[in-house]
PDB file of N, CA and C in Angstrom:
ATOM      1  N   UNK A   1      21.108  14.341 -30.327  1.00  0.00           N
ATOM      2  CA  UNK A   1      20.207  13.233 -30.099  1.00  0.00           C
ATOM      3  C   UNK A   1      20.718  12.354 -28.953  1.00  0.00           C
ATOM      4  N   UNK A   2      21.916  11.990 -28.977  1.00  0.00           N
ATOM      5  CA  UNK A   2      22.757  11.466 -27.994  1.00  0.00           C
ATOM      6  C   UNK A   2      22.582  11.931 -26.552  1.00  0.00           C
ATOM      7  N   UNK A   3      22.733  13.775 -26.769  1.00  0.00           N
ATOM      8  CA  UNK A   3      22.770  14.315 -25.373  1.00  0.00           C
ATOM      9  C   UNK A   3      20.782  13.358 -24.615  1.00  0.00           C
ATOM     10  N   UNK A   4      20.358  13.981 -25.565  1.00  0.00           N
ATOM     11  CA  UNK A   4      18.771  13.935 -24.846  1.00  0.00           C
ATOM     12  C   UNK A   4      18.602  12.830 -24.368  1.00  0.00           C
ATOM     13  N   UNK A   5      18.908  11.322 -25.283  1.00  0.00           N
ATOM     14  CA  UNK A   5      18.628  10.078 -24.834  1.00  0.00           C
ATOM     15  C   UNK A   5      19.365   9.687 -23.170  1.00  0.00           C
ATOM     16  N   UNK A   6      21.063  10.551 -23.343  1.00  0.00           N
ATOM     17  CA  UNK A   6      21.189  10.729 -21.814  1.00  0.00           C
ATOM     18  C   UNK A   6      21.237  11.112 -21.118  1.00  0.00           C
ATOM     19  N   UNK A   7      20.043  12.250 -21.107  1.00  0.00           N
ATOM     20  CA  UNK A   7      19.581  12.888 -20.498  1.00  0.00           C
ATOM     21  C   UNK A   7      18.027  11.841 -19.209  1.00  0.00           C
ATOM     22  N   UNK A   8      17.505  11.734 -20.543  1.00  0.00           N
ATOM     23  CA  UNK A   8      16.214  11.248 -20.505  1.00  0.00           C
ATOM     24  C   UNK A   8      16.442   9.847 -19.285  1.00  0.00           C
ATOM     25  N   UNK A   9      17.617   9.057 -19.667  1.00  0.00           N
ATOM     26  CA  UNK A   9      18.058   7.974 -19.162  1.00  0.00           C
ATOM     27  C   UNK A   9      18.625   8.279 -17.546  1.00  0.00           C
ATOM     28  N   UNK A  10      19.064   9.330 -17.148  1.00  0.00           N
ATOM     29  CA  UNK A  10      19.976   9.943 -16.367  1.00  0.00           C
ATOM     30  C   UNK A  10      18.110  10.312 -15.394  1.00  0.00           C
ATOM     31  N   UNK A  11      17.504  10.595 -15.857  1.00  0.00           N
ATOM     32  CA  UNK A  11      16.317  11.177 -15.166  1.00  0.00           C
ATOM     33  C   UNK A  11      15.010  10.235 -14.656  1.00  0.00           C
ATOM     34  N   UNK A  12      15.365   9.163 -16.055  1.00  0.00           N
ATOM     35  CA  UNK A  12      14.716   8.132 -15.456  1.00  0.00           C
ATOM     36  C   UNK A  12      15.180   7.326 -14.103  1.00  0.00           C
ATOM     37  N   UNK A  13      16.470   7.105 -14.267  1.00  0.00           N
ATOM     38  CA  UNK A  13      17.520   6.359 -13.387  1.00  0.00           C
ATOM     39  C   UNK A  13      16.900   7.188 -11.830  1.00  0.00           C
ATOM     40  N   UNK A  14      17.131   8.347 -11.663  1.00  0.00           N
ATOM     41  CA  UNK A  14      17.390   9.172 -10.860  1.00  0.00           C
ATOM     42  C   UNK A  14      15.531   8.989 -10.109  1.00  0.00           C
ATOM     43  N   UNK A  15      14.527   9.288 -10.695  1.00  0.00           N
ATOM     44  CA  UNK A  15      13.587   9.040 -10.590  1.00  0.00           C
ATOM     45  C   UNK A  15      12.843   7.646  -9.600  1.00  0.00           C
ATOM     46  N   UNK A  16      13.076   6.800 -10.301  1.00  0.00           N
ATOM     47  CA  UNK A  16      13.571   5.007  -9.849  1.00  0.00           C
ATOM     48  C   UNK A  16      14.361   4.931  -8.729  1.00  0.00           C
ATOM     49  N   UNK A  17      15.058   5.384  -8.717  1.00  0.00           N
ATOM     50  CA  UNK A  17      16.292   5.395  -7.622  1.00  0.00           C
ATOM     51  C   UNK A  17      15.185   6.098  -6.271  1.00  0.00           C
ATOM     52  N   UNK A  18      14.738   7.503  -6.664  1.00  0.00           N
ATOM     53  CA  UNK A  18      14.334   8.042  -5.524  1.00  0.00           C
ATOM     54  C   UNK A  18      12.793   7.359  -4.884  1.00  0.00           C
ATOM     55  N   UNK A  19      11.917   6.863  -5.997  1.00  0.00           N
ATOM     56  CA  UNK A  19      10.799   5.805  -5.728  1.00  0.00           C
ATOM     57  C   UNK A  19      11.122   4.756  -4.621  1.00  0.00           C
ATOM     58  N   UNK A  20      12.126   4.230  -4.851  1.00  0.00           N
ATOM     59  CA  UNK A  20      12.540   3.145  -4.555  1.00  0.00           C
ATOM     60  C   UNK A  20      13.020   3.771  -2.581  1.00  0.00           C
ATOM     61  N   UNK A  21      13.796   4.742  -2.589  1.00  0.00           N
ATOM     62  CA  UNK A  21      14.871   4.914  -1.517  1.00  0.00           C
ATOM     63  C   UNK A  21      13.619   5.435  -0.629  1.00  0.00           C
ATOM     64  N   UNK A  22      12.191   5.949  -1.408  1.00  0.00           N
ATOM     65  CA  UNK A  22      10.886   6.173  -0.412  1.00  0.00           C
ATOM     66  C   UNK A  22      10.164   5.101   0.334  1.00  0.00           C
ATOM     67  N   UNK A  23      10.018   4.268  -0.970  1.00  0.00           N
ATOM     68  CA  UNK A  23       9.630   2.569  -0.418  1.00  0.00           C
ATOM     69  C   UNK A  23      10.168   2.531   0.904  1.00  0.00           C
ATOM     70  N   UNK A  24      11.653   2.020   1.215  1.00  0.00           N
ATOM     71  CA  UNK A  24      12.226   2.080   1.477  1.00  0.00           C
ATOM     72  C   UNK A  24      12.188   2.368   2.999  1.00  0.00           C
ATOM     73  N   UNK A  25      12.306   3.685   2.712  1.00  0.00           N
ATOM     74  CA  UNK A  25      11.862   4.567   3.863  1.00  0.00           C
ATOM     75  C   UNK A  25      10.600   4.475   5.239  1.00  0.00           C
ATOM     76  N   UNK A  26       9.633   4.342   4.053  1.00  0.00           N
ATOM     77  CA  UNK A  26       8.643   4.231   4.834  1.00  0.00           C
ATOM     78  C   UNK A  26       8.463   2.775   5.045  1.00  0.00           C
ATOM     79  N   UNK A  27       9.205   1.768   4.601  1.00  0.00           N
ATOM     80  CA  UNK A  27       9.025   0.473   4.873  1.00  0.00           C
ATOM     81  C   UNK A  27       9.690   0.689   6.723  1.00  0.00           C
ATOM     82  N   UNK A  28      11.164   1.364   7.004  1.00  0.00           N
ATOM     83  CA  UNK A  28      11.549   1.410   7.943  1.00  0.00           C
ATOM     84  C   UNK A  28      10.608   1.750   9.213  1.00  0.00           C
ATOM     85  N   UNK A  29      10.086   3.295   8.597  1.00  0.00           N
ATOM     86  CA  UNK A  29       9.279   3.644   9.762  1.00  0.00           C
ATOM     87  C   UNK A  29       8.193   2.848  10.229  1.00  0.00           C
ATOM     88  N   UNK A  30       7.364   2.373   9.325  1.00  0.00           N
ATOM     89  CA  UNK A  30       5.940   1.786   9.730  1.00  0.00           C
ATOM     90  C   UNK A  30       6.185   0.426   9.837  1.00  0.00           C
ATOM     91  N   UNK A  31       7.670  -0.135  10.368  1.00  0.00           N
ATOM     92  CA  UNK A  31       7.692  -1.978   9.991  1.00  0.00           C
ATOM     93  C   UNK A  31       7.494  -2.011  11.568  1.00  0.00           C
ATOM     94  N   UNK A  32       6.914  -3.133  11.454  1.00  0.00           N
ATOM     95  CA  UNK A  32       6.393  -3.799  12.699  1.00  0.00           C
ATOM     96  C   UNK A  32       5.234  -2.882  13.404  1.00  0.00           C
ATOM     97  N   UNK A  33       4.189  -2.155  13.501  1.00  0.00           N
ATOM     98  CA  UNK A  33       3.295  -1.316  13.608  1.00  0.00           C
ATOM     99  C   UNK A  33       2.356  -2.330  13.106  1.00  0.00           C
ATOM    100  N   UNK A  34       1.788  -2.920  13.912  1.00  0.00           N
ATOM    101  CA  UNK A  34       0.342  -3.884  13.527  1.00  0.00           C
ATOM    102  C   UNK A  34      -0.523  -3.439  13.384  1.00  0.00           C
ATOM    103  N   UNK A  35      -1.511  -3.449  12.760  1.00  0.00           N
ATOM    104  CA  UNK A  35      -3.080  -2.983  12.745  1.00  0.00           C
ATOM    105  C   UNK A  35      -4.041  -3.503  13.464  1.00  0.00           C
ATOM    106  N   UNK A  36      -4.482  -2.816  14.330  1.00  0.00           N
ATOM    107  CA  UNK A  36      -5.980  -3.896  15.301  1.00  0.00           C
ATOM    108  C   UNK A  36      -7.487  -3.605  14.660  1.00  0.00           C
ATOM    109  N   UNK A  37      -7.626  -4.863  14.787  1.00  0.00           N
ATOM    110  CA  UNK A  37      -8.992  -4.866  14.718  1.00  0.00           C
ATOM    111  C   UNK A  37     -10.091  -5.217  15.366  1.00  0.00           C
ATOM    112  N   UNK A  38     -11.179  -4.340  15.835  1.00  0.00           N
ATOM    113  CA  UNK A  38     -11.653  -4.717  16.412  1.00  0.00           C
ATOM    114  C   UNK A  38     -13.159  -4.675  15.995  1.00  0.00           C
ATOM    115  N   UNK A  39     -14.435  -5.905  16.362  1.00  0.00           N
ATOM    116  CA  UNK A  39     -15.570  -6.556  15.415  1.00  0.00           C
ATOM    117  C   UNK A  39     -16.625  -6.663  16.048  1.00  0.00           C
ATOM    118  N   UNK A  40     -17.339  -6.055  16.366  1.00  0.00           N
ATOM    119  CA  UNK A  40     -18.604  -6.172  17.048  1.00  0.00           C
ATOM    120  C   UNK A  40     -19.343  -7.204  16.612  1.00  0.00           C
ATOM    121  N   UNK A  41     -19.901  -8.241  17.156  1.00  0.00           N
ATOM    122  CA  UNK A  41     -20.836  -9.349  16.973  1.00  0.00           C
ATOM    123  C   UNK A  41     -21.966  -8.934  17.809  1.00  0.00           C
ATOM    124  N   UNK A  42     -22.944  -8.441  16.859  1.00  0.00           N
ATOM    125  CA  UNK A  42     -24.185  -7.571  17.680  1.00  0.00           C
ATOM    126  C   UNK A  42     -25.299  -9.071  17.487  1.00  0.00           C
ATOM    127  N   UNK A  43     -24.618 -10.275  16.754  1.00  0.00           N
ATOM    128  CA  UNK A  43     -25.942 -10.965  16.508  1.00  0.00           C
ATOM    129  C   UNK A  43     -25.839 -11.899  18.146  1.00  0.00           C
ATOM    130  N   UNK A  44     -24.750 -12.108  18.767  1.00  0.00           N
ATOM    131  CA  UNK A  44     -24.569 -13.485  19.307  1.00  0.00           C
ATOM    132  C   UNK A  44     -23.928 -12.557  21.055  1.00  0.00           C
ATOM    133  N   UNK A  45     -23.136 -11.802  21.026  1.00  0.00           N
ATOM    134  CA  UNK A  45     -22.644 -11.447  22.021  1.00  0.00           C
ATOM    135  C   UNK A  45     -22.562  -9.283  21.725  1.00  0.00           C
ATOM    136  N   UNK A  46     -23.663  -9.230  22.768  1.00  0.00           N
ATOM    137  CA  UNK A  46     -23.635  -7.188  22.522  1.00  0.00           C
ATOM    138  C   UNK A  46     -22.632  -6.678  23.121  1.00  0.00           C
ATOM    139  N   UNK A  47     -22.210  -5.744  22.820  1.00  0.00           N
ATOM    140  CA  UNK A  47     -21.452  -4.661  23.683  1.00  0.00           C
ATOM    141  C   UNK A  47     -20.028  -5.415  23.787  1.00  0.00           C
ATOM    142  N   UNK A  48     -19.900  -6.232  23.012  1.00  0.00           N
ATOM    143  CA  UNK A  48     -18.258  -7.246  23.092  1.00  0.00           C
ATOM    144  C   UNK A  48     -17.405  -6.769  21.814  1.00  0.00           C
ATOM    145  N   UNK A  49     -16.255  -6.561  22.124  1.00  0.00           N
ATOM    146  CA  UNK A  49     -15.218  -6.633  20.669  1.00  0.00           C
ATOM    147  C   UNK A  49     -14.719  -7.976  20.997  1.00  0.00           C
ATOM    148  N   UNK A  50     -14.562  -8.060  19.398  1.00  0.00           N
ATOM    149  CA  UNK A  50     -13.640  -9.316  19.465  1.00  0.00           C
ATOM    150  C   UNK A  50     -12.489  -9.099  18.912  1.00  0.00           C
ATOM    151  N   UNK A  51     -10.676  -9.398  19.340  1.00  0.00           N
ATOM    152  CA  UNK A  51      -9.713  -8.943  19.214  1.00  0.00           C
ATOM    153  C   UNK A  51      -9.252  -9.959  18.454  1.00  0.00           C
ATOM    154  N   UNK A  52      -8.945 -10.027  16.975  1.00  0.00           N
ATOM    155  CA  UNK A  52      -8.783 -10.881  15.975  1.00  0.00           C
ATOM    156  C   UNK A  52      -7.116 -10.478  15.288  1.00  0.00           C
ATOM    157  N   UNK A  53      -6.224 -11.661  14.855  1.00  0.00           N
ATOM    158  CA  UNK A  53      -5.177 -10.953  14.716  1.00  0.00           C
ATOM    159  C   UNK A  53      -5.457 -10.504  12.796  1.00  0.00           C
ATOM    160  N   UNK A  54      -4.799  -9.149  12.569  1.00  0.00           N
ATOM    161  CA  UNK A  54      -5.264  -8.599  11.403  1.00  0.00           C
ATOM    162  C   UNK A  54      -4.449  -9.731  10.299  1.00  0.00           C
ATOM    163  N   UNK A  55      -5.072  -9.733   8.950  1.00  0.00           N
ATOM    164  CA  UNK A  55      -4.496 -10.797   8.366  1.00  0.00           C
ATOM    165  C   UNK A  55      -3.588 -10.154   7.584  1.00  0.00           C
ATOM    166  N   UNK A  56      -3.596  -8.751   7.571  1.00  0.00           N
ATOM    167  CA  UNK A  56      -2.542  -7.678   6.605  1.00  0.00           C
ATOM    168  C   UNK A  56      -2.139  -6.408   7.412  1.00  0.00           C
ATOM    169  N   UNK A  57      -0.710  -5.900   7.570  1.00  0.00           N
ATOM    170  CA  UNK A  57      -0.245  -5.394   8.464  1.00  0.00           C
ATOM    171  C   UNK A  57       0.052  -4.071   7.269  1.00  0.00           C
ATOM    172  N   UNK A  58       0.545  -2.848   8.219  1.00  0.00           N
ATOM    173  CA  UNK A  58       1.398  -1.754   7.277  1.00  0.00           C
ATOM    174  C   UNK A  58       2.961  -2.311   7.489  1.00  0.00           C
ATOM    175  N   UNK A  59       3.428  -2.355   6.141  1.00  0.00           N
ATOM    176  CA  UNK A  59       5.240  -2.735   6.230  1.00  0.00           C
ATOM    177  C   UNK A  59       6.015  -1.585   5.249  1.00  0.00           C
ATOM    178  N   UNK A  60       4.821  -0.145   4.732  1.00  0.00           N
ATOM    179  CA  UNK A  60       5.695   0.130   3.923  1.00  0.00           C
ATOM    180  C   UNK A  60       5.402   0.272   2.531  1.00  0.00           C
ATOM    181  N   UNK A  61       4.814  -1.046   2.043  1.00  0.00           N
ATOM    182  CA  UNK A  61       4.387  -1.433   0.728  1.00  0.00           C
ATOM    183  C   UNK A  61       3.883   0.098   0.355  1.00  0.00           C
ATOM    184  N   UNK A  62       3.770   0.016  -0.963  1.00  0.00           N
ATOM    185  CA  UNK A  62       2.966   1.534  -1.451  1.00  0.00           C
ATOM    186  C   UNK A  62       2.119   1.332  -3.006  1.00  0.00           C
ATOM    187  N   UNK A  63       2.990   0.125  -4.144  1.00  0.00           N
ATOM    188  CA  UNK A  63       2.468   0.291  -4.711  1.00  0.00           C
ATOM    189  C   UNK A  63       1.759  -1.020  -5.466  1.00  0.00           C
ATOM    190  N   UNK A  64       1.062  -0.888  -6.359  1.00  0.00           N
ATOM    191  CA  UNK A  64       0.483  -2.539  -7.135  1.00  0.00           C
ATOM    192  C   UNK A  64       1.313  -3.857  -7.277  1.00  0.00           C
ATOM    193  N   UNK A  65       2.059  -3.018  -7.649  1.00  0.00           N
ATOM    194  CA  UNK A  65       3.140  -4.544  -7.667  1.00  0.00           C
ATOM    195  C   UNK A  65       4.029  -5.189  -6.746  1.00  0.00           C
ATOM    196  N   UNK A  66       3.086  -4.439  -5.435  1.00  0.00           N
ATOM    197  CA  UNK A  66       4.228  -5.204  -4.370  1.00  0.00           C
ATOM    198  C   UNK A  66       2.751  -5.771  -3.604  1.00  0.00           C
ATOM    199  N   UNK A  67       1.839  -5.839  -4.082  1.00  0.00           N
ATOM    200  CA  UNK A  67       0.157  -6.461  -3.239  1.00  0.00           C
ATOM    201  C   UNK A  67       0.469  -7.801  -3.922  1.00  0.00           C
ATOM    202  N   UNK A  68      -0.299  -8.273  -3.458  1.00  0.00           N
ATOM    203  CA  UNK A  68      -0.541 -10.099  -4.096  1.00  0.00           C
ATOM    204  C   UNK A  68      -2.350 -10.213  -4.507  1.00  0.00           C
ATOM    205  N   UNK A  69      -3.146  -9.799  -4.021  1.00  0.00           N
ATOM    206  CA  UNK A  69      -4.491  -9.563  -4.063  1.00  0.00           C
ATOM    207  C   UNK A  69      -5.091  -7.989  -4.113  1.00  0.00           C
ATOM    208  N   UNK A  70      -6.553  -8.332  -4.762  1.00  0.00           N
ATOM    209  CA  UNK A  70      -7.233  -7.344  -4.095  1.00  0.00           C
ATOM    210  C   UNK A  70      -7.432  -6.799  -2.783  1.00  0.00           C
ATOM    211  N   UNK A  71      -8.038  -7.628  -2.010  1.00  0.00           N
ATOM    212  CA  UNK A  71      -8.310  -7.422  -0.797  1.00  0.00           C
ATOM    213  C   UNK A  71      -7.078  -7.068  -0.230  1.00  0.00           C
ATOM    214  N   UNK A  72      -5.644  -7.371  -0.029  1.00  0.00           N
ATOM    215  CA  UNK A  72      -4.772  -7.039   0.366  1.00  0.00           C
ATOM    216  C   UNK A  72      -4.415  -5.452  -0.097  1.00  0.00           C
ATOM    217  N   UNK A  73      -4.457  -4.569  -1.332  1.00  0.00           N
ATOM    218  CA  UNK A  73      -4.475  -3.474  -1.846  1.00  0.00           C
ATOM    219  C   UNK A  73      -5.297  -2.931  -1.588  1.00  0.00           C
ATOM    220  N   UNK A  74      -6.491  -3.473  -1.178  1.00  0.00           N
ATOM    221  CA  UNK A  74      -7.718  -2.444  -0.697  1.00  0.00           C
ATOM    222  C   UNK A  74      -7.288  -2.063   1.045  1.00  0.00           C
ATOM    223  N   UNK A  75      -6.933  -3.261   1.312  1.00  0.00           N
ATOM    224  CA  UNK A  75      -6.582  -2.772   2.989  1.00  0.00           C
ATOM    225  C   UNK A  75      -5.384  -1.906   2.966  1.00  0.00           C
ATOM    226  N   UNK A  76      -4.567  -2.047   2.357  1.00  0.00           N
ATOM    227  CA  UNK A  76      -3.365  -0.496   2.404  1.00  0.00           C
ATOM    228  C   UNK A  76      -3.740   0.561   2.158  1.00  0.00           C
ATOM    229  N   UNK A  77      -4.682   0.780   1.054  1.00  0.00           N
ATOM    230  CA  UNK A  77      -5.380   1.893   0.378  1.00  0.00           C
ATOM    231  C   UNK A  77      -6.065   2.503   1.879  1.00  0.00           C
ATOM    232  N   UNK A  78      -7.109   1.324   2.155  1.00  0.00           N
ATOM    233  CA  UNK A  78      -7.746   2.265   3.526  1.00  0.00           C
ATOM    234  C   UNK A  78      -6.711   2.497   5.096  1.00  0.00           C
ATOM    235  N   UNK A  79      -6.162   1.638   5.213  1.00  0.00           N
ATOM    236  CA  UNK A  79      -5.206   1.727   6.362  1.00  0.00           C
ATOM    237  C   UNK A  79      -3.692   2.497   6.385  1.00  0.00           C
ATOM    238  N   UNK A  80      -2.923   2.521   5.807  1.00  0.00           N
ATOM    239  CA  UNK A  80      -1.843   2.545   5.350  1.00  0.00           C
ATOM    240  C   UNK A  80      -1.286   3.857   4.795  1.00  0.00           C
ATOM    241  N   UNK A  81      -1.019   4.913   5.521  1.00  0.00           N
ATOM    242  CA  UNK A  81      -0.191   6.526   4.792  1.00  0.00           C
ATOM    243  C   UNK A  81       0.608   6.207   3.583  1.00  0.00           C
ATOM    244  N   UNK A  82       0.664   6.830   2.424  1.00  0.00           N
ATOM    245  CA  UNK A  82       1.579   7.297   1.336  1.00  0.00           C
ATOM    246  C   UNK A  82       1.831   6.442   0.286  1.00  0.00           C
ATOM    247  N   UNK A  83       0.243   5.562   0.082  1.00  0.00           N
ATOM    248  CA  UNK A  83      -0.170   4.453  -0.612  1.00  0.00           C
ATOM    249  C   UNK A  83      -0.164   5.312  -2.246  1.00  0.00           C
ATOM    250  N   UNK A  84       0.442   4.513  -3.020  1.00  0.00           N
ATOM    251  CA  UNK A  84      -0.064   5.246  -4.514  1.00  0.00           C
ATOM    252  C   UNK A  84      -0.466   4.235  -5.075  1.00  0.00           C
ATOM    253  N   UNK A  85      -1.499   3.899  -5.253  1.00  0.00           N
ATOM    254  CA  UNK A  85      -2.325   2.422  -5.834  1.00  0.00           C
ATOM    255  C   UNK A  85      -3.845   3.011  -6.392  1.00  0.00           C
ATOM    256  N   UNK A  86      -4.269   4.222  -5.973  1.00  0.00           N
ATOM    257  CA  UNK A  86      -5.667   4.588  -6.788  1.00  0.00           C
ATOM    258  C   UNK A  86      -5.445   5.875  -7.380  1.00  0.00           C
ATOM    259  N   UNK A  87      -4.829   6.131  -8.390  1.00  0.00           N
ATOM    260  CA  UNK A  87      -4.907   6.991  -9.583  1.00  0.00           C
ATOM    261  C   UNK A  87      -5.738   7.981  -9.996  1.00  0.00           C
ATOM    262  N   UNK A  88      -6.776   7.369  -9.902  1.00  0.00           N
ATOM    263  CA  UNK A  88      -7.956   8.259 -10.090  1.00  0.00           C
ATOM    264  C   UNK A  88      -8.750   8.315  -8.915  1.00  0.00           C
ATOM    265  N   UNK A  89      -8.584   8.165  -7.641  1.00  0.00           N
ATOM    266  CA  UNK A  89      -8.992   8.896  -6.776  1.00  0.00           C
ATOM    267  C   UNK A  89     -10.818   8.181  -6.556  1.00  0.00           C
ATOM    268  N   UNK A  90     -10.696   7.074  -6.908  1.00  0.00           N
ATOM    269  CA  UNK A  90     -12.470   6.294  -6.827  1.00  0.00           C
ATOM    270  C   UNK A  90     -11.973   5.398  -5.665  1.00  0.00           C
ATOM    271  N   UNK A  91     -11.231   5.409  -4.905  1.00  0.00           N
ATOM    272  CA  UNK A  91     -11.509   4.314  -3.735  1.00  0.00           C
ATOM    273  C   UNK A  91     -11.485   3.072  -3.906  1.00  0.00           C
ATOM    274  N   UNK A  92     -10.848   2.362  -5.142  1.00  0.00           N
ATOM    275  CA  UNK A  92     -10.751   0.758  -5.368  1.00  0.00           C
ATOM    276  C   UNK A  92      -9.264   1.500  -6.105  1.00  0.00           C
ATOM    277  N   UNK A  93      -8.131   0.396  -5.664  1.00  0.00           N
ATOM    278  CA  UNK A  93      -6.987  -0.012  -5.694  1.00  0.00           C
ATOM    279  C   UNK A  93      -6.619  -0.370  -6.749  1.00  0.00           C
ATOM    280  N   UNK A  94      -5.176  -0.661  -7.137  1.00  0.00           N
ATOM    281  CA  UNK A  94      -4.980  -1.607  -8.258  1.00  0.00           C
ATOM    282  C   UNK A  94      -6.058  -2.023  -9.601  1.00  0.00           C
ATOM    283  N   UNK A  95      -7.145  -1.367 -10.369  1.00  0.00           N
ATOM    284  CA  UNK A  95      -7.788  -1.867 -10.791  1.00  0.00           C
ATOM    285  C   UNK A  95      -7.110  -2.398 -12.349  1.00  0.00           C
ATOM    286  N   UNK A  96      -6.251  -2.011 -12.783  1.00  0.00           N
ATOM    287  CA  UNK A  96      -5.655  -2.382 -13.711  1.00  0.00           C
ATOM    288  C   UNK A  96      -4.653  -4.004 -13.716  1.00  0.00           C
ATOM    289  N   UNK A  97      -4.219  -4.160 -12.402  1.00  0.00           N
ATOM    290  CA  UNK A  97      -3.944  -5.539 -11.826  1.00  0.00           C
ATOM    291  C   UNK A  97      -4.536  -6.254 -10.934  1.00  0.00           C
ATOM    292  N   UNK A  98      -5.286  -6.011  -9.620  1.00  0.00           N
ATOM    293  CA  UNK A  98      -6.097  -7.142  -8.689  1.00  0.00           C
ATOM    294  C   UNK A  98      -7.477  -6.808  -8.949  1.00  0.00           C
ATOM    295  N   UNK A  99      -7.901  -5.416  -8.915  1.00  0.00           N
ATOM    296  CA  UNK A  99      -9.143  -4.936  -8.429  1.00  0.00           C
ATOM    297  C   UNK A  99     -10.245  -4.676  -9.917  1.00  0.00           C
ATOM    298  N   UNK A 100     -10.137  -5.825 -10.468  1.00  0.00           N
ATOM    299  CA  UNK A 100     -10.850  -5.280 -11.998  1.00  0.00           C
ATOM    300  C   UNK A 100     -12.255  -5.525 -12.081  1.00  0.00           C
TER     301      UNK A 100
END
């Protein structure tokens, strides 16, 4: 019984550890990499973008508990490589914490 519990513990650890050292990872590669946006105002000015600074960047983040909002988890979800925040694969984020 002993062995299994440290087993189980040894795998969890190991698991966590490697979640984490991915975070991590991809926090390195994609930090500082801004997102542009750009907004067509077809009512007031045609054929113009307007160059707005984005209000949420890629840093990395990947999962629910590192968003602060919805809208902030929805923009990683669509912008952002190697996001694990939609579970079931419906295109809204976090719904169990921001997106309910």
């Amino acid at each position: 019984m002993f062995r299994i519990l440290l087993v189980a513990l040894l795998a969890f650890g190991a698991w966590k550890g490697y979640e984490k050292y991915q975070s991590q990872r991809a926090a390195q590669q994609f930090q500082g990499i801004p997102q542009e946006i750009d907004i067509s105002n077809n009512s007031s000015r045609r054929n113009r973008s307007i160059d707005i600074a984005p209000k949420f960047q890629c840093d990395g983040r990947t999962h629910c508990s590192q968003m602060t909002s919805c809208e902030e988890a929805t923009f990683f979800l669509k912008n952002c490589p190697g996001t694990k925040m939609d579970g079931n694969n419906d295109g809204v984020p976090c719904e169990q914490q921001w997106c309910k």
